[in-house]
Protein backbone atom coordinates (compact mmCIF):
# COMPACT_ATOMS: atom_id res chain seq x y z
CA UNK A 1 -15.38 -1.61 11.92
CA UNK A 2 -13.12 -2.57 15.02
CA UNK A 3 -13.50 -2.47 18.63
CA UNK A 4 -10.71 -2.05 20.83
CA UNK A 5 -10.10 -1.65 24.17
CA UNK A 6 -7.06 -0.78 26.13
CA UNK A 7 -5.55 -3.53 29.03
CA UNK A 8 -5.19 -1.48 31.52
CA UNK A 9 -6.11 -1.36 35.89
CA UNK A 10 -6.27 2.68 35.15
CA UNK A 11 -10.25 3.62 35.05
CA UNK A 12 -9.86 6.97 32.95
CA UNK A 13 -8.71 4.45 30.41
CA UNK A 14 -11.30 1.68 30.11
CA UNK A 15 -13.93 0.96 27.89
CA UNK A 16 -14.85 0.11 24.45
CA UNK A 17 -13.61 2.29 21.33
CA UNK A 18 -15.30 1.60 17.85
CA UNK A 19 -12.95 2.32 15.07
CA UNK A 20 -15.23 2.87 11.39
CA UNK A 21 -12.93 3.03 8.39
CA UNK A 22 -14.77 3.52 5.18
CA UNK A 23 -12.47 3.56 1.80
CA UNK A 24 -13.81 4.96 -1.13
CA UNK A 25 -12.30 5.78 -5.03
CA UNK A 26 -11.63 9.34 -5.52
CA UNK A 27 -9.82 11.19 -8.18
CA UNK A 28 -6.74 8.50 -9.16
CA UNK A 29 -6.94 7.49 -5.87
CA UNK A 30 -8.82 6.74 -3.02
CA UNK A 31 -10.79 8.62 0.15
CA UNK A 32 -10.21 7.35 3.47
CA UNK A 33 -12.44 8.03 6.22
CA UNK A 34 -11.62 7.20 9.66
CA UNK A 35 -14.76 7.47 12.75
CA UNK A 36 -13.35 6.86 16.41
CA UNK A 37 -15.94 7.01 18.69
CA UNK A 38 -15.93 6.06 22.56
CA UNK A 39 -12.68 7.51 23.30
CA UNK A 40 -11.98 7.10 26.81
CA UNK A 41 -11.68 10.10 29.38
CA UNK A 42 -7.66 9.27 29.95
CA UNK A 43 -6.93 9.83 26.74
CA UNK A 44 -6.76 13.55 25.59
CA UNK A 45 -8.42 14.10 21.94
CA UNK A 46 -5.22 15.71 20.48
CA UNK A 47 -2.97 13.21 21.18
CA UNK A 48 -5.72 10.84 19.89
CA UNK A 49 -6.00 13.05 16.61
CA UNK A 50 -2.10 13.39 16.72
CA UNK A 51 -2.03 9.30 16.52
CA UNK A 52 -4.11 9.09 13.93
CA UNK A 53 -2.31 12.03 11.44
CA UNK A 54 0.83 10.41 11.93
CA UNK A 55 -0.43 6.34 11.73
CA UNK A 56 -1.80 8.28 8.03
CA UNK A 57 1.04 10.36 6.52
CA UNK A 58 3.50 7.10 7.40
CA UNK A 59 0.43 5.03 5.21
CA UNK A 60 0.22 7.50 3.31
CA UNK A 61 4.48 7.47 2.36
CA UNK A 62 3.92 4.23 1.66
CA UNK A 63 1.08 3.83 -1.01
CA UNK A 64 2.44 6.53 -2.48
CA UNK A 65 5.82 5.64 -3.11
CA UNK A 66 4.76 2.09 -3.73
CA UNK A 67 7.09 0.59 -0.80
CA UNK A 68 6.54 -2.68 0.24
CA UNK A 69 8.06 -3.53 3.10
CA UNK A 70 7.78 -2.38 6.91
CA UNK A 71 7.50 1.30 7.69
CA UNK A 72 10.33 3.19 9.71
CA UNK A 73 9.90 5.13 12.15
C-alpha cells in the first residue's frame, strides 16, 4: 500500500490517494491487482485509468521481454 499526495496550491487537486497493489501467481505468471482510491476531484477518472494502462503495458514490455534496463518512452 502507498499514499500519495500531489504538491500542489490547486484545491481540486489535494488530498490523500491510497494506492493497494496486490501480486499474486497465476498461470506461468503472475496477477496484478491495482486499488486507487481517494482520487481527487481535479483529476478526471479516465485520464487516471489512462495512467495506469499505460504505466502497465510499458511494465508489462518489460517482464515480458526480460529487459533490464530503463523503459523508453
Amino acid at each position: 500500500m502507498e499514499v500519495d499526495e500531489f504538491e500542489t496550491a490547486d484545491p481540486d487537486l489535494r488530498g490523500e490517494m491510497t494506492i493497494t497493489i496486490t501480486l499474486t501467481d497465476a498461470d506461468g505468471g503472475t496477477e496484478l491487482i491495482a486499488v486507487h482510491e481517494g482520487l481527487p476531484p481535479g483529476v478526471p477518472t479516465e485520464a487516471n485509468e489512462l495512467g495506469w494502462r499505460e504505466s502497465l503495458a510499458r511494465l508489462a514490455a518489460l517482464t515480458e521481454t526480460g529487459h533490464r534496463g530503463a523503459a523508453s518512452g
